[in-house]
C-alpha atoms as a PDB file:
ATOM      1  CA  UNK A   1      77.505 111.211  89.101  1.00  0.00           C
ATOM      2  CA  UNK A   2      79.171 113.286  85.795  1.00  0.00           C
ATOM      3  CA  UNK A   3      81.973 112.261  84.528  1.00  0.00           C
ATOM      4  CA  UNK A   4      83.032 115.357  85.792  1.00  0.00           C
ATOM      5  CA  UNK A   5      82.742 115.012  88.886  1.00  0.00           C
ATOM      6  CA  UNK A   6      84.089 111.498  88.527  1.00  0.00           C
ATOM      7  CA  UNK A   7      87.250 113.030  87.068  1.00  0.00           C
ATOM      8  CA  UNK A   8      87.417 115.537  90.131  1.00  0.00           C
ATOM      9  CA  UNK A   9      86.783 112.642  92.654  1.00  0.00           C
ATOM     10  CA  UNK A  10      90.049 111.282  91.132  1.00  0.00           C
ATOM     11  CA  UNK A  11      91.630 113.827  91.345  1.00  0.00           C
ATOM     12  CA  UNK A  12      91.256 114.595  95.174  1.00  0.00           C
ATOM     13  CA  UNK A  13      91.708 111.016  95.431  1.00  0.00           C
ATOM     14  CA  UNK A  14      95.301 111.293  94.045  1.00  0.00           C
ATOM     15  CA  UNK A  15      96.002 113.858  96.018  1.00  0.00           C
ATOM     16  CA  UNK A  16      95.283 112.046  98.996  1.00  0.00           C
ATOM     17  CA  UNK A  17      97.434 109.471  97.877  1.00  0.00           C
ATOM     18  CA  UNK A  18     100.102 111.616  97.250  1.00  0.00           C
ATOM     19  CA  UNK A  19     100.151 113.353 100.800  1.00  0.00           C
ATOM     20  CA  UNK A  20     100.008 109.218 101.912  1.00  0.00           C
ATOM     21  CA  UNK A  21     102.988 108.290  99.799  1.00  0.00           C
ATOM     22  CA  UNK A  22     104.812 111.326 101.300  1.00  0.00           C
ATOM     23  CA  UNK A  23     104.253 110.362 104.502  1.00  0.00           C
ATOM     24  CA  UNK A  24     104.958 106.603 104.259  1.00  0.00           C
ATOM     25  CA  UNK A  25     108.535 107.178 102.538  1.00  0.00           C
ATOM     26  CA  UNK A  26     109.224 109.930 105.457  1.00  0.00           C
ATOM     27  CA  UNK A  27     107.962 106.841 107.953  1.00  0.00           C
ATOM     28  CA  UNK A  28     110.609 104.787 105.577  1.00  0.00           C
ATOM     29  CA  UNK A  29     113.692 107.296 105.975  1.00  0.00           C
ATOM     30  CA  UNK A  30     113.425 107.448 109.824  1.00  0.00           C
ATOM     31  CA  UNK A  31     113.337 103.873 110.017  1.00  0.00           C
ATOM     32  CA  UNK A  32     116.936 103.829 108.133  1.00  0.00           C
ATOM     33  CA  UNK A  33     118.378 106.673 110.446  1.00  0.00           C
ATOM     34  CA  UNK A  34     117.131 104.290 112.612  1.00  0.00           C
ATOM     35  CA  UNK A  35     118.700 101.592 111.785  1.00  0.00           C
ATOM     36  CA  UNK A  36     122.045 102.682 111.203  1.00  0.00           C
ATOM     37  CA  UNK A  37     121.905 104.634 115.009  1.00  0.00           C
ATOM     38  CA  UNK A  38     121.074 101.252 116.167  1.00  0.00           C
ATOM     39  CA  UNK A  39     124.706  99.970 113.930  1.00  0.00           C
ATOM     40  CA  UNK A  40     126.543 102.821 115.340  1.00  0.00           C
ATOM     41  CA  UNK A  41     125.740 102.619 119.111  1.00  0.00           C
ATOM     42  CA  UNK A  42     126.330  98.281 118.887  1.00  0.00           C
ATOM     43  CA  UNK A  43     129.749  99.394 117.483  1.00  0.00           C
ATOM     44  CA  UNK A  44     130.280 101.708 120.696  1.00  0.00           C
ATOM     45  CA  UNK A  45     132.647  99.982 123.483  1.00  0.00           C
ATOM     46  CA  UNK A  46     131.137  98.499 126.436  1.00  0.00           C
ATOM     47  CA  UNK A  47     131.924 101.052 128.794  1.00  0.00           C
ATOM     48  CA  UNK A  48     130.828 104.554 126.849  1.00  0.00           C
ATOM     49  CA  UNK A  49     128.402 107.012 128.443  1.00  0.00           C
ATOM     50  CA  UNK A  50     125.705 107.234 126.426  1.00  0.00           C
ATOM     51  CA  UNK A  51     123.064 110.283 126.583  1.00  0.00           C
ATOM     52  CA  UNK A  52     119.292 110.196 125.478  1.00  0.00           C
ATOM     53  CA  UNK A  53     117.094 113.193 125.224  1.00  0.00           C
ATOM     54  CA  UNK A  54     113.599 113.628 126.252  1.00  0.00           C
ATOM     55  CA  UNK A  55     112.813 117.324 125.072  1.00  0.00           C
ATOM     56  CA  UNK A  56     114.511 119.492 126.509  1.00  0.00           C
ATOM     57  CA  UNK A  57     116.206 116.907 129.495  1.00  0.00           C
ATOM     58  CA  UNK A  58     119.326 115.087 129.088  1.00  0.00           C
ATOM     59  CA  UNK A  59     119.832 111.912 131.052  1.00  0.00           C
ATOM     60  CA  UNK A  60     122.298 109.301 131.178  1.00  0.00           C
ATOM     61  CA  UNK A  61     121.457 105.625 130.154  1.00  0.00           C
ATOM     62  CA  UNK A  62     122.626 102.086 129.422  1.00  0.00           C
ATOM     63  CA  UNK A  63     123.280 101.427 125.318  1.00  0.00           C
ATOM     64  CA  UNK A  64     120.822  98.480 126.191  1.00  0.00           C
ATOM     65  CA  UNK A  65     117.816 101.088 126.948  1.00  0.00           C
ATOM     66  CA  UNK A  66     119.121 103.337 124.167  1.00  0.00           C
ATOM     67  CA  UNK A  67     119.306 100.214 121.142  1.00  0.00           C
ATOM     68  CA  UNK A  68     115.887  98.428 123.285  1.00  0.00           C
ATOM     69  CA  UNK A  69     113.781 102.405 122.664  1.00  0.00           C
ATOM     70  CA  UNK A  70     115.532 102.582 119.135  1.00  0.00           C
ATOM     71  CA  UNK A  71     113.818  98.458 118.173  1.00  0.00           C
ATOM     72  CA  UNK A  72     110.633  99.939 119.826  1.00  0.00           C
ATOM     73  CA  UNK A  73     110.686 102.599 117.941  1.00  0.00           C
ATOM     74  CA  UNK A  74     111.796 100.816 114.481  1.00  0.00           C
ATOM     75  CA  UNK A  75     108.192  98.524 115.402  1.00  0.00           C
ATOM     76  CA  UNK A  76     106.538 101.518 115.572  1.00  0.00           C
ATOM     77  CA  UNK A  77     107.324 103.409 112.182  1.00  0.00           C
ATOM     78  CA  UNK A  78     106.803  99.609 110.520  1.00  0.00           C
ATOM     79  CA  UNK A  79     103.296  99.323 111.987  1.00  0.00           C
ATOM     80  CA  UNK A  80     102.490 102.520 110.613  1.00  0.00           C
ATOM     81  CA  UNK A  81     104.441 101.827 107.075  1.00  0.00           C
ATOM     82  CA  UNK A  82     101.739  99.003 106.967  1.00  0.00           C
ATOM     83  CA  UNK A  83      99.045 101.338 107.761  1.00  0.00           C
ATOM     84  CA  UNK A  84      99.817 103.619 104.914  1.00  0.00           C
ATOM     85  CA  UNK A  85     100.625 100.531 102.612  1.00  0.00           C
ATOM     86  CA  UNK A  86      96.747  99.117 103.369  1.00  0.00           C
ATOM     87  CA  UNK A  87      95.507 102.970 102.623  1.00  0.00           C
ATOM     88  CA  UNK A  88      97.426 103.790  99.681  1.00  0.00           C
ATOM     89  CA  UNK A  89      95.870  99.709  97.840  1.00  0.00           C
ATOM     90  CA  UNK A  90      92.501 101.042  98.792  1.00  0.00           C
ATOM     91  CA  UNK A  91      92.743 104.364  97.566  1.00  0.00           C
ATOM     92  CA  UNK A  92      94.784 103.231  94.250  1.00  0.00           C
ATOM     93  CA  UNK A  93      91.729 100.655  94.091  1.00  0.00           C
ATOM     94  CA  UNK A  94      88.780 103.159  94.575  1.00  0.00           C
ATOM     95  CA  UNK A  95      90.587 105.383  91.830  1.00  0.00           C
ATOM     96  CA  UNK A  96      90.572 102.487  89.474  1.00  0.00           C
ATOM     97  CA  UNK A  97      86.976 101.871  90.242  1.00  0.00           C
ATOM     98  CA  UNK A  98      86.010 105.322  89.497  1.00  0.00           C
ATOM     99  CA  UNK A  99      88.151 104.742  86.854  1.00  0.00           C
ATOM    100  CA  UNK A 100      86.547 101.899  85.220  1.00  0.00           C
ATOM    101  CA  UNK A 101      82.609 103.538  86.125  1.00  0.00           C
ATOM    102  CA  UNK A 102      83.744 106.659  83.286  1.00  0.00           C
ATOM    103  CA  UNK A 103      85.198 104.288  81.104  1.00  0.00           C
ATOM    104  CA  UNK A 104      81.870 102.693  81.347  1.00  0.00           C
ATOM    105  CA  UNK A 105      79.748 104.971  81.306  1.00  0.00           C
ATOM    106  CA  UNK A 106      81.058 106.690  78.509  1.00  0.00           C
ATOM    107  CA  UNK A 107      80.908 103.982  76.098  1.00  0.00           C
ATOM    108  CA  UNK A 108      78.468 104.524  73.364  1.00  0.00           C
ATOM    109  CA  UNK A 109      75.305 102.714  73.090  1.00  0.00           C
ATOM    110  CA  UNK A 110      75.227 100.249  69.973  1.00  0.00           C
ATOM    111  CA  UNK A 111      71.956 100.846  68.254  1.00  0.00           C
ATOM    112  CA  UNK A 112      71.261  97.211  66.239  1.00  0.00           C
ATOM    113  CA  UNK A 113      68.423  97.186  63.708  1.00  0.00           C
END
């Protein structure tokens, strides 16, 4: 492979990684709006009516099923932080490698007489 095409391997590579990044600290916001829902609805009195929404339907609930869906859903975004964590060291470690292969490669031969 060029170094070319090394260089434009990278380059898609980073790309990729930047999309990933995107997404993880999107993953990372909704788990804080999560969060401080969560700290807002355990500061609600015992005896509010509280509301969830499923599309377009509004039901009535317990704030025990509304802070039990909002930990389930916290777990959820975390597993897939992880996910993207594990993706973005192994494409951040297959651009070094690529990396390393020009660096290589473009070395010049030592000619000793």
């Amino acid at each position: 492979m060029s170094t070319q095409d090394k260089s434009a391997q990278i380059a898609r590579i980073q790309e990729q990684l930047k999309a990933l990044i995107a997404e993880r600290q999107r993953l990372e916001l909704e788990i804080k709006e999560a969060e401080r829902i969560k700290a807002e609805v355990q500061g609600l009195p015992p005896e509010t009516e509280v509301y969830k929404s499923t599309g377009p339907v509004l039901y009535k609930t317990t704030i025990q099923e509304v802070l039990s869906g909002l930990d389930k859903y916290k777990e959820e975004l975390q597993e897939r932080v992880v996910v993207y964590q594990s993706q973005e060291s192994a494409l951040k470690a297959e651009v070094e490698r690529i990396r390393r292969s020009v660096v290589v490669s473009s070395k010049p031969e030592t000619d000793e007489a």
